[in-house]
C-alpha atoms as a PDB file:
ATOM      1  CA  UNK A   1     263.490 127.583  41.708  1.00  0.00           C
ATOM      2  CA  UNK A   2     266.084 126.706  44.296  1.00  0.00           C
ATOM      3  CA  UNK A   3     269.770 126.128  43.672  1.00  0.00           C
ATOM      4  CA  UNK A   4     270.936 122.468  44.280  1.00  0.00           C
ATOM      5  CA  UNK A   5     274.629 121.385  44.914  1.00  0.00           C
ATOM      6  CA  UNK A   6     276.516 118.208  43.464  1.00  0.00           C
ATOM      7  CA  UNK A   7     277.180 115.181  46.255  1.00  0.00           C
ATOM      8  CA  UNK A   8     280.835 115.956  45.783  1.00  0.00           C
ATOM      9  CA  UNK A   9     280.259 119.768  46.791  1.00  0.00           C
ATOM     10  CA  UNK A  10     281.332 121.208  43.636  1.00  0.00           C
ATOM     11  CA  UNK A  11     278.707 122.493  41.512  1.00  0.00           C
ATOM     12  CA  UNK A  12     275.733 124.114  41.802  1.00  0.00           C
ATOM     13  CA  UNK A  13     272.403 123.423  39.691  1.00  0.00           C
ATOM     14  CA  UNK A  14     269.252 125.123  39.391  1.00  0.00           C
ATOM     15  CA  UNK A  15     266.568 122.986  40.501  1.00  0.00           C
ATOM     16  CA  UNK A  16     263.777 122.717  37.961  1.00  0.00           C
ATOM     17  CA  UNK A  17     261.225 120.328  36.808  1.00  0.00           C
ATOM     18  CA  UNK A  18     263.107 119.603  33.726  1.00  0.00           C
ATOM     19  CA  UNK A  19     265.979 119.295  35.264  1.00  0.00           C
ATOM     20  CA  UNK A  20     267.695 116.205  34.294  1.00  0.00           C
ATOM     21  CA  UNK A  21     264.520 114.867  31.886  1.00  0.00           C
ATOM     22  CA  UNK A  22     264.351 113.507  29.048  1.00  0.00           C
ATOM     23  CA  UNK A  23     262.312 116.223  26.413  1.00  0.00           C
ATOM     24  CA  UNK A  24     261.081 113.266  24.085  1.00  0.00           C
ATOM     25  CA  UNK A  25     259.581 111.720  27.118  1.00  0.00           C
ATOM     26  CA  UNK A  26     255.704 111.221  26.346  1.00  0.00           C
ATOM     27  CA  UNK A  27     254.816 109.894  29.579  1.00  0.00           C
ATOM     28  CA  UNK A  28     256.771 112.909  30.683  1.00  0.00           C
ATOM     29  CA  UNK A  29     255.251 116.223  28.476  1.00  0.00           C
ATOM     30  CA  UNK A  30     251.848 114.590  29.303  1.00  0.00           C
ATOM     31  CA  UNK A  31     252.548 115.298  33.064  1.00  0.00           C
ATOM     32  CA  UNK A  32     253.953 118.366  32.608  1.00  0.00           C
ATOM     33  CA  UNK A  33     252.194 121.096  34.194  1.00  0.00           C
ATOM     34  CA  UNK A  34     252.658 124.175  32.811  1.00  0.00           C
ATOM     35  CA  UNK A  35     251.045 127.977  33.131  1.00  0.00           C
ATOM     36  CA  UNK A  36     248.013 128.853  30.569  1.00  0.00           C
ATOM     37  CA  UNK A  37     249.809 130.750  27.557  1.00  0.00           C
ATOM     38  CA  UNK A  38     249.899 134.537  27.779  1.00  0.00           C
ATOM     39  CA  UNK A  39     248.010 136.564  25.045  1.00  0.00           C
ATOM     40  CA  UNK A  40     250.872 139.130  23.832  1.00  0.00           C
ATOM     41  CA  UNK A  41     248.524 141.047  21.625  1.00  0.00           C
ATOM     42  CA  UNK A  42     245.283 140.051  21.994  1.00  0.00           C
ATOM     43  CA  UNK A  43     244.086 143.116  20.562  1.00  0.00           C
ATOM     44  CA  UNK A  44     246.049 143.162  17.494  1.00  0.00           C
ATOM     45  CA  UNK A  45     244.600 142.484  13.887  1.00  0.00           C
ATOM     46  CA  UNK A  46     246.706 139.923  12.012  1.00  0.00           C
ATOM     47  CA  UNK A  47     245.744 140.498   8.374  1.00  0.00           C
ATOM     48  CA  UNK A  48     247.347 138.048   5.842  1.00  0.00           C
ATOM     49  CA  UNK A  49     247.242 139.934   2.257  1.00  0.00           C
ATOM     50  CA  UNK A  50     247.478 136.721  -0.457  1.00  0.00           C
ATOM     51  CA  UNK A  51     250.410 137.061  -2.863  1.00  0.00           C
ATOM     52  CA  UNK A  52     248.752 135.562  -5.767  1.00  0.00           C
ATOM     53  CA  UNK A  53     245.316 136.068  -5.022  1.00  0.00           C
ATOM     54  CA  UNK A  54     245.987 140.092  -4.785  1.00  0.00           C
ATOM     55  CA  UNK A  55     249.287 141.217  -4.882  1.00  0.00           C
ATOM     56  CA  UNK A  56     249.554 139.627  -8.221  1.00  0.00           C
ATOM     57  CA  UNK A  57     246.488 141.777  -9.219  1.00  0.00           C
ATOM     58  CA  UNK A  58     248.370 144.877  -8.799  1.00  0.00           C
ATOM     59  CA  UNK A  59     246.289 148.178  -9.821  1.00  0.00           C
ATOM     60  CA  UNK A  60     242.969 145.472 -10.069  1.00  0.00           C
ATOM     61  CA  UNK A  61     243.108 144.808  -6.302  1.00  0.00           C
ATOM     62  CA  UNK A  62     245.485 146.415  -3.948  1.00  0.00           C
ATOM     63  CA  UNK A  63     243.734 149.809  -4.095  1.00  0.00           C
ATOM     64  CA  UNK A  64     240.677 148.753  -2.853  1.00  0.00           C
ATOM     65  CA  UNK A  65     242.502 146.807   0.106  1.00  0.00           C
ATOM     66  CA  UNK A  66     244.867 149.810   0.956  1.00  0.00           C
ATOM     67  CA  UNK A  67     241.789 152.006   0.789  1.00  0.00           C
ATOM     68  CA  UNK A  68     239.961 149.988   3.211  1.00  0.00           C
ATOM     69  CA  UNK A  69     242.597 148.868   5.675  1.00  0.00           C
ATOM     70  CA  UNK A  70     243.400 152.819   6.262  1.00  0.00           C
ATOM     71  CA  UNK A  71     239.388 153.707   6.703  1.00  0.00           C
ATOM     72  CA  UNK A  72     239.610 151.155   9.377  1.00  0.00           C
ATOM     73  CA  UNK A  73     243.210 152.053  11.133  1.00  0.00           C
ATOM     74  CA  UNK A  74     241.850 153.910  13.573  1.00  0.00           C
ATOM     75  CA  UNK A  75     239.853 151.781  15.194  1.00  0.00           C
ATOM     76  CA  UNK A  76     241.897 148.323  14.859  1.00  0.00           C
ATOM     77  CA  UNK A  77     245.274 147.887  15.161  1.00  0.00           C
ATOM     78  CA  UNK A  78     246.396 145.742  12.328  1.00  0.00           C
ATOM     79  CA  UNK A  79     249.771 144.146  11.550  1.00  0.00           C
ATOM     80  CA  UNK A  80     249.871 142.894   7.644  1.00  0.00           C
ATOM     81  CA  UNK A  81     251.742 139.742   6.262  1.00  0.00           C
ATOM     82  CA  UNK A  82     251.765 139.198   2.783  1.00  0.00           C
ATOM     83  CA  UNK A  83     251.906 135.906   0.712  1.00  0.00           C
ATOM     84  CA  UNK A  84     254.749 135.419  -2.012  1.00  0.00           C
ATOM     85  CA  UNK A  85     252.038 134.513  -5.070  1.00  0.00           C
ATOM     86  CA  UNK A  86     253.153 133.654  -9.027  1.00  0.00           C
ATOM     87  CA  UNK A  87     256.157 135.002  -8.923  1.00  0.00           C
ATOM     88  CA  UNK A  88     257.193 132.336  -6.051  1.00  0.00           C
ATOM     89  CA  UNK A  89     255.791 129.673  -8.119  1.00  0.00           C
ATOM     90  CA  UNK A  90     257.905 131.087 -10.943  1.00  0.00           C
ATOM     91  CA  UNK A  91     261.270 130.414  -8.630  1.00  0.00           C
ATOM     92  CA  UNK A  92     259.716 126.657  -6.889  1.00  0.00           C
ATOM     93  CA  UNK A  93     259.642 125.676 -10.877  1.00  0.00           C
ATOM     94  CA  UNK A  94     263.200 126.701 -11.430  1.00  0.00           C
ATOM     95  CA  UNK A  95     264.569 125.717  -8.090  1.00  0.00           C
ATOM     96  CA  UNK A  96     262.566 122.052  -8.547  1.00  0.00           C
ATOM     97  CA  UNK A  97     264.358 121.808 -11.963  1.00  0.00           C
ATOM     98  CA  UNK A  98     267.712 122.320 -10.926  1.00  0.00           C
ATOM     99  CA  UNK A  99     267.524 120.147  -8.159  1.00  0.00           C
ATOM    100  CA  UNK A 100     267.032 122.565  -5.068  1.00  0.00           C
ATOM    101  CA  UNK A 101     267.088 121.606  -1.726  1.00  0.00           C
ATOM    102  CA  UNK A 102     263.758 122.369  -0.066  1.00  0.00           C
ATOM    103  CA  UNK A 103     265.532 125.260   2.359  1.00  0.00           C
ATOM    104  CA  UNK A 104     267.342 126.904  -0.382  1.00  0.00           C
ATOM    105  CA  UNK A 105     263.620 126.811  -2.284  1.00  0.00           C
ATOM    106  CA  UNK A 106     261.839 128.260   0.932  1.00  0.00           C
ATOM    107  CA  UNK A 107     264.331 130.943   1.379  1.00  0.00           C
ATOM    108  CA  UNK A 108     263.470 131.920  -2.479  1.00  0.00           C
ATOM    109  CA  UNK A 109     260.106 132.352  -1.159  1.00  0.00           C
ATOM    110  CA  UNK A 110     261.002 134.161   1.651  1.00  0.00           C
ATOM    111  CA  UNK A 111     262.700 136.598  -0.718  1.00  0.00           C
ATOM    112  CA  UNK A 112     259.250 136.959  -3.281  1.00  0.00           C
ATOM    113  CA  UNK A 113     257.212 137.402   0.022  1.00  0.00           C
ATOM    114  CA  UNK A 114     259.241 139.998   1.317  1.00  0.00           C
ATOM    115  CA  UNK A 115     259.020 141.679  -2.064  1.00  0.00           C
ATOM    116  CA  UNK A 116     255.141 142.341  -1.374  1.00  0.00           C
ATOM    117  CA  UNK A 117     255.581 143.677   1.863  1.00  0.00           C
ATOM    118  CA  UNK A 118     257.994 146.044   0.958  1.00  0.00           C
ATOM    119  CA  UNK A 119     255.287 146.693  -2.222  1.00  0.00           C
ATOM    120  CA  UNK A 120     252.436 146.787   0.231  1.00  0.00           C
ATOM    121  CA  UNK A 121     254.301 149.084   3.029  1.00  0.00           C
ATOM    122  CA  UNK A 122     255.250 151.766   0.188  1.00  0.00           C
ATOM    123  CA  UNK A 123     251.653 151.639  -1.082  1.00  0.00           C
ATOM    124  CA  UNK A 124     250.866 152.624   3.070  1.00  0.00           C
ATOM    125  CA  UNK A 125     253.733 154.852   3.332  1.00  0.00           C
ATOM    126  CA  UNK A 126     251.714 158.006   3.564  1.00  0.00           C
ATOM    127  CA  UNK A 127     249.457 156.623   6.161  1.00  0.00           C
ATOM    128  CA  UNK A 128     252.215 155.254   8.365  1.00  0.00           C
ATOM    129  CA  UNK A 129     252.888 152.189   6.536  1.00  0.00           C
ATOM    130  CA  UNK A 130     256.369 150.548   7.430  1.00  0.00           C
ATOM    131  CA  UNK A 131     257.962 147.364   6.589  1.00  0.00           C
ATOM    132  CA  UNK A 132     259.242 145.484   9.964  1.00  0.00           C
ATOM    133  CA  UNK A 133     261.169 142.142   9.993  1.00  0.00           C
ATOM    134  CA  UNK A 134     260.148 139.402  12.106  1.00  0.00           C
ATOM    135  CA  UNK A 135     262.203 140.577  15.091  1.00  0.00           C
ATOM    136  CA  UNK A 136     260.496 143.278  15.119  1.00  0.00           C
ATOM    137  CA  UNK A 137     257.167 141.876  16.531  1.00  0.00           C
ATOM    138  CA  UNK A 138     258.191 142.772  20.699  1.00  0.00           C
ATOM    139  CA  UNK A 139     258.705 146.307  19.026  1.00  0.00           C
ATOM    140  CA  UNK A 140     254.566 146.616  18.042  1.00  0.00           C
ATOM    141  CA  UNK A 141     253.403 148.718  20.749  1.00  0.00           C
ATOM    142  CA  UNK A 142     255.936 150.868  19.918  1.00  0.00           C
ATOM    143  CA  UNK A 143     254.890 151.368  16.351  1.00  0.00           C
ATOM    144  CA  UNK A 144     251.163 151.427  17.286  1.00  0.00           C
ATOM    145  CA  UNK A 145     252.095 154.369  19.572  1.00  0.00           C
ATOM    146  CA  UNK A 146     254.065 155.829  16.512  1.00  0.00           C
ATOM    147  CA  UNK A 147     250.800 155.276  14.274  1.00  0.00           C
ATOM    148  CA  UNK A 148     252.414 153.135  12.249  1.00  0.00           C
ATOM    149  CA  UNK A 149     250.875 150.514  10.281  1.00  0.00           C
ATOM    150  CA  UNK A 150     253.350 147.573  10.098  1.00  0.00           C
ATOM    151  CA  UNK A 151     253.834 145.273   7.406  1.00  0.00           C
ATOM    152  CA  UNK A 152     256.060 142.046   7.318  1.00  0.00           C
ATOM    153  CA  UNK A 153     256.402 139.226   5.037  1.00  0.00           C
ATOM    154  CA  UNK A 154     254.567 136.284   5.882  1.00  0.00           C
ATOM    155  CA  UNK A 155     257.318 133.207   5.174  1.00  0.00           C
ATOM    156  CA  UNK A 156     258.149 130.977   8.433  1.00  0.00           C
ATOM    157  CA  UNK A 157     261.652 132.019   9.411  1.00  0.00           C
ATOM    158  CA  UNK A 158     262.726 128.448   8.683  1.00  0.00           C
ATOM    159  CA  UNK A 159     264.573 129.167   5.265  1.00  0.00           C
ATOM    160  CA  UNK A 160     267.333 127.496   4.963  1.00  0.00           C
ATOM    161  CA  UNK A 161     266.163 124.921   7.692  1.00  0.00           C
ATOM    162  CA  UNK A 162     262.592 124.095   6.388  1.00  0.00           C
ATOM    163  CA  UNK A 163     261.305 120.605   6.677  1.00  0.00           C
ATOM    164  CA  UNK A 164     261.156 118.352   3.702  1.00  0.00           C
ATOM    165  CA  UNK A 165     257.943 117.308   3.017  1.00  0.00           C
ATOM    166  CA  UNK A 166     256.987 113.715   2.144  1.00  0.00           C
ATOM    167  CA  UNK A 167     256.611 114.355  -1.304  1.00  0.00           C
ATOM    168  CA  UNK A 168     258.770 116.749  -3.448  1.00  0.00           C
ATOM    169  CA  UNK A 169     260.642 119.351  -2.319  1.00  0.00           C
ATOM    170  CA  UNK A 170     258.121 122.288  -2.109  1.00  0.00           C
ATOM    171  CA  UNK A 171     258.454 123.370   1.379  1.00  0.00           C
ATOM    172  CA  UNK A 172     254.623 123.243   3.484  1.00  0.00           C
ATOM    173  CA  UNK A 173     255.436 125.966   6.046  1.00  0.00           C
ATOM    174  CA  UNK A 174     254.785 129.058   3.373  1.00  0.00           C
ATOM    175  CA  UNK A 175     253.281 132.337   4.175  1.00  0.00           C
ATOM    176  CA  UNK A 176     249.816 131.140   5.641  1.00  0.00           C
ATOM    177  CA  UNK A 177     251.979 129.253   7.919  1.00  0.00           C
ATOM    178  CA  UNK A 178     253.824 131.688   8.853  1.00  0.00           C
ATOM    179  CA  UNK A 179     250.852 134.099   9.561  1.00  0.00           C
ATOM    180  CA  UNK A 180     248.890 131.154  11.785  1.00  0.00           C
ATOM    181  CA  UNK A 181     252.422 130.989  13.898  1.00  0.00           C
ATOM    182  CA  UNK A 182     253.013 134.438  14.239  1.00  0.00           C
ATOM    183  CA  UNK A 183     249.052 134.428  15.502  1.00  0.00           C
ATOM    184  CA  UNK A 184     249.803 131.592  18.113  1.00  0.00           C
ATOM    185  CA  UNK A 185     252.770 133.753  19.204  1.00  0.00           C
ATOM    186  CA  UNK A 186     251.179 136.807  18.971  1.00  0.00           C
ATOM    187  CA  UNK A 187     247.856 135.734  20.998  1.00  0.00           C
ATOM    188  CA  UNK A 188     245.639 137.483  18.102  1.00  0.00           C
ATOM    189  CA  UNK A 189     241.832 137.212  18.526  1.00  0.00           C
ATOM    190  CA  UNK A 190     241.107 138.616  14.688  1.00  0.00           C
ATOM    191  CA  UNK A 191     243.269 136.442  12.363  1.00  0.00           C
ATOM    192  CA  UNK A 192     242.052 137.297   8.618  1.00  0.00           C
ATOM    193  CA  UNK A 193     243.542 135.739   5.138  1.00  0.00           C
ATOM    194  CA  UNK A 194     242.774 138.149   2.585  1.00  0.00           C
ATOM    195  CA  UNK A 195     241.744 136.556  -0.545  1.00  0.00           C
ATOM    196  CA  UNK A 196     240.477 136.142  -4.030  1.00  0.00           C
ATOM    197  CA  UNK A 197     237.385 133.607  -3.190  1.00  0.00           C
ATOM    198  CA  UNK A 198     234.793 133.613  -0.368  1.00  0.00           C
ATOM    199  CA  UNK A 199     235.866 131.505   1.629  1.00  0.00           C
ATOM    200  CA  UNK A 200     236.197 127.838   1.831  1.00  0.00           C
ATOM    201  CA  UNK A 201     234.507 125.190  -0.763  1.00  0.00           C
ATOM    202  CA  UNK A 202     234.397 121.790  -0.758  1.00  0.00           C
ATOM    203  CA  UNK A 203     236.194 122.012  -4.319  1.00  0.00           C
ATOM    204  CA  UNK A 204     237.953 124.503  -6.072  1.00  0.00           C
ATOM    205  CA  UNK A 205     235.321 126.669  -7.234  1.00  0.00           C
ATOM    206  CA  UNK A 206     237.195 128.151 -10.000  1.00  0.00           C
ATOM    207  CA  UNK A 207     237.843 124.411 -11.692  1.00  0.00           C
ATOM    208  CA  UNK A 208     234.838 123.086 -10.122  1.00  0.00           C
ATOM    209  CA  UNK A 209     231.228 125.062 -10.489  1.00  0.00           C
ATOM    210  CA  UNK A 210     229.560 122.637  -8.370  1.00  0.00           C
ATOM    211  CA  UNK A 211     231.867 123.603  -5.136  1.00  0.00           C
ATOM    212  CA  UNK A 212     229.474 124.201  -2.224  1.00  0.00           C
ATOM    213  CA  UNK A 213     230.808 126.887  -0.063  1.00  0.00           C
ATOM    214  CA  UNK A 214     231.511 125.860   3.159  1.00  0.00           C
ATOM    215  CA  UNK A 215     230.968 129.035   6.012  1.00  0.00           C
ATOM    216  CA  UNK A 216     232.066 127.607   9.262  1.00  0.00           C
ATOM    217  CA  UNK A 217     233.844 124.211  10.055  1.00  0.00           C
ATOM    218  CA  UNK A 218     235.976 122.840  12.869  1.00  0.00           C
ATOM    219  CA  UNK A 219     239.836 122.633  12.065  1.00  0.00           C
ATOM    220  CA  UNK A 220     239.866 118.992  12.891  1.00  0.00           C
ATOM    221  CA  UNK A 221     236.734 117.937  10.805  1.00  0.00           C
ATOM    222  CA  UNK A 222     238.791 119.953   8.199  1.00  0.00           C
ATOM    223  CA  UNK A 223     241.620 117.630   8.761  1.00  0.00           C
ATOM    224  CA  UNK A 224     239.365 114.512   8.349  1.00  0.00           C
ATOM    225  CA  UNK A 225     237.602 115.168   5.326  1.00  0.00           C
ATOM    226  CA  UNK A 226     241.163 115.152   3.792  1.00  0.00           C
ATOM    227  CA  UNK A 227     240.107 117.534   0.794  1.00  0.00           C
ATOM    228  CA  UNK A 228     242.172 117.477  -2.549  1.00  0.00           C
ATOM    229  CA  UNK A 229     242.878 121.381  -2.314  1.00  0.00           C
ATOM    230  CA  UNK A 230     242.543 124.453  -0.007  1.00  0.00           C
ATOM    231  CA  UNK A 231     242.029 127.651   0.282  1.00  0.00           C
ATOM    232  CA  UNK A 232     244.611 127.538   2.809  1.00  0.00           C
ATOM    233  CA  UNK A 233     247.458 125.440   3.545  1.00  0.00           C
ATOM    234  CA  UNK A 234     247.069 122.450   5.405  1.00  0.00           C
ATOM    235  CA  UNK A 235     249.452 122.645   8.342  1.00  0.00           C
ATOM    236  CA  UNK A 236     247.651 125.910   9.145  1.00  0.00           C
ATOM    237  CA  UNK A 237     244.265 123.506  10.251  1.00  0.00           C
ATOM    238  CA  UNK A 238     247.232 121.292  13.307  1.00  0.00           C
ATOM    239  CA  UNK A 239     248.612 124.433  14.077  1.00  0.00           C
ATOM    240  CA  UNK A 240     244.892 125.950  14.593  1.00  0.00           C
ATOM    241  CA  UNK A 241     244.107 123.328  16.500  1.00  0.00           C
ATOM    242  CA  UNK A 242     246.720 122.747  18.748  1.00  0.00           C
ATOM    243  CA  UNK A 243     246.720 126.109  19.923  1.00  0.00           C
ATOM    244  CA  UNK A 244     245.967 127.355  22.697  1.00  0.00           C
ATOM    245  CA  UNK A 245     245.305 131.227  22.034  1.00  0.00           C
ATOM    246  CA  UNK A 246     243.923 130.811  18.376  1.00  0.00           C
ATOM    247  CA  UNK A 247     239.879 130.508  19.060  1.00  0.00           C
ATOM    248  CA  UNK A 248     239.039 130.805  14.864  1.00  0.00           C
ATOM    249  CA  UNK A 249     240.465 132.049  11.472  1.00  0.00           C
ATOM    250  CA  UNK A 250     238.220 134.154   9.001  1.00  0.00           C
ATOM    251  CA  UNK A 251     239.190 133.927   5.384  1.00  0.00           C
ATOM    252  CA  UNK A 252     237.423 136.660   3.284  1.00  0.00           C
ATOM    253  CA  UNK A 253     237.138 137.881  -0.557  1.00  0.00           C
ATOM    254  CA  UNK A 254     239.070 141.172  -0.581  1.00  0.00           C
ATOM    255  CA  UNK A 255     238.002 141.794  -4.176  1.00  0.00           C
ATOM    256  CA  UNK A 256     234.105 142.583  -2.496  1.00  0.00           C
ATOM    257  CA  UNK A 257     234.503 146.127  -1.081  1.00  0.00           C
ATOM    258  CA  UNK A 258     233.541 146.192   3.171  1.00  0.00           C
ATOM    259  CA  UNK A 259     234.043 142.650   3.553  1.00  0.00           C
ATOM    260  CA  UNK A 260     237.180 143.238   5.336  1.00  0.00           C
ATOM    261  CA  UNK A 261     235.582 146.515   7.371  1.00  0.00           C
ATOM    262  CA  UNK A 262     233.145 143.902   8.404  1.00  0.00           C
ATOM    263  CA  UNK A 263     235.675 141.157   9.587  1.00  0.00           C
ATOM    264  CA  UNK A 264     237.722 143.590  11.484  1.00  0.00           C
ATOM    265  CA  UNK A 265     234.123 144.440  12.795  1.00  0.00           C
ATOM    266  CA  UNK A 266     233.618 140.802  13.987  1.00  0.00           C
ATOM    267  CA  UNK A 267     230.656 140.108  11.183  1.00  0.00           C
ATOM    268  CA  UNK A 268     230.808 136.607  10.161  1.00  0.00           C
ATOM    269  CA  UNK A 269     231.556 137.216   6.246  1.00  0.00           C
ATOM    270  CA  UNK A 270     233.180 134.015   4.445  1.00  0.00           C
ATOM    271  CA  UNK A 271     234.456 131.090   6.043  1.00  0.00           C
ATOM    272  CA  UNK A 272     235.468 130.576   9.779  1.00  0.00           C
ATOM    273  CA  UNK A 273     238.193 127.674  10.528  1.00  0.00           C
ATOM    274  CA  UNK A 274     237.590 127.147  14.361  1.00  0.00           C
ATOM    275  CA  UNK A 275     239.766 125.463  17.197  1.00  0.00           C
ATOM    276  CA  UNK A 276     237.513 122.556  18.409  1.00  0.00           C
END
């Protein structure tokens, strides 16, 4: 970029292509030529522990998944973001009834969520478990090279700005939201939710018996078939596929002992949400 001076000799400008454009400009984004997004950490494990589909099992379930993610630390690099489960559905209720706005109810959420991690970094504590903040994600290399296992709470860093959603007040962008982002920032080619069910269904096989499981889809087909409920939340499916570094997500049953040594591993266990 070259440096441009004012007709009247005074000031200088730095010549750009957005120089003087409008940033709402379809016509103009669409022409917009830009360089292919860098992978930061391509080779970095994002595991997304659920809040309410483990942490909440305490002693039942976190064992098992602490056991597991340190047989596996030396071969994958992981970082860990954890979900905010009941106890953040505890708070929404309150919040709701006492007429919250939606960022003052997504920064309670921010605060259950970062409960777990600091739960889930003690548990790791004497394998190198730390919790880190969000900040902290251009300090990774350094903590990989410090063997440290780093653990962060998975709630967008919208808080008190969060979006209001169409309906009600809960706020969309929670902790699987926050985990997809951090993967599109991040570059992550082994993105894996954590959970209490196999995978995806096309019900919710704990109301609905008949569920057929559903082991690989496209994000947009997701999108179109416009299901009731998820096993993930649904601004995860745009963000998936509008991304251009996230190829697929894996979400696996954590309660079945190797299935997340076999997702780290690249096996196809549970349900894959790809970028079409």
């Amino acid at each position: 970029m070259s440096l441009i001076r004012e007709k009247d000799g005074k000031r200088l400008h730095v010549k750009s292509k957005l120089m003087g454009e409008s940033l709402v400009s379809k016509s103009f984004i669409d022409s917009l030529e830009i360089a292919p997004q860098q992978r930061l950490f391509p080779d970095v494990c994002i595991l997304k522990i659920g809040g309410q589909s483990i942490c909440d099992r305490g002693i039942k379930a976190l064992p098992g998944i602490i056991k597991e993610i340190v047989a596996n630390r030396d071969q994958h690099k992981m970082l860990i973001t954890t979900g905010g489960g009941t106890r953040s559905r505890h708070i929404y209720t309150i919040g709701l009834e006492l007429g919250m706005p939606t960022g003052i109810i997504a920064k309670f959420g921010s605060s259950i969520s970062e409960q777990n991690a600091l739960m889930l970094a003690t548990l790791l504590s004497p394998w190198g478990g730390a919790k880190i903040g969000h900040a902290d994600v251009v300090k990774l290399n350094n903590y990989f090279a410090e063997d440290v296992i780093p653990v962060m709470h998975g709630m967008p860093p919208y808080d008190y700005f969060a979006i209001r959603p169409a309906k009600g007040r809960i706020p969309v962008h929670r902790t699987d939201v926050g985990t997809v982002l951090l993967a599109d920032l991040m570059g992550s080619k082994t993105i894996v939710f954590v959970k209490d069910e196999n995978g995806l269904y096309t019900d919710d096989p704990k109301k609905n018996p008949d569920a057929e499981f559903i082991p690989e889809i496209g994000a947009k087909d997701l999108m179109a078939m416009d299901q009731d409920d998820l096993v993930i939340e649904r601004p995860c499916l745009e963000i998936i596929q509008n991304s251009e570094v996230i190829d697929k997500v894996q979400i696996i049953n954590g309660m079945e002992p190797g299935n997340l040594t076999r997702a780290l591993n690249g096996e196809h266990v549970g349900t894959i949400i790809y970028r079409q």
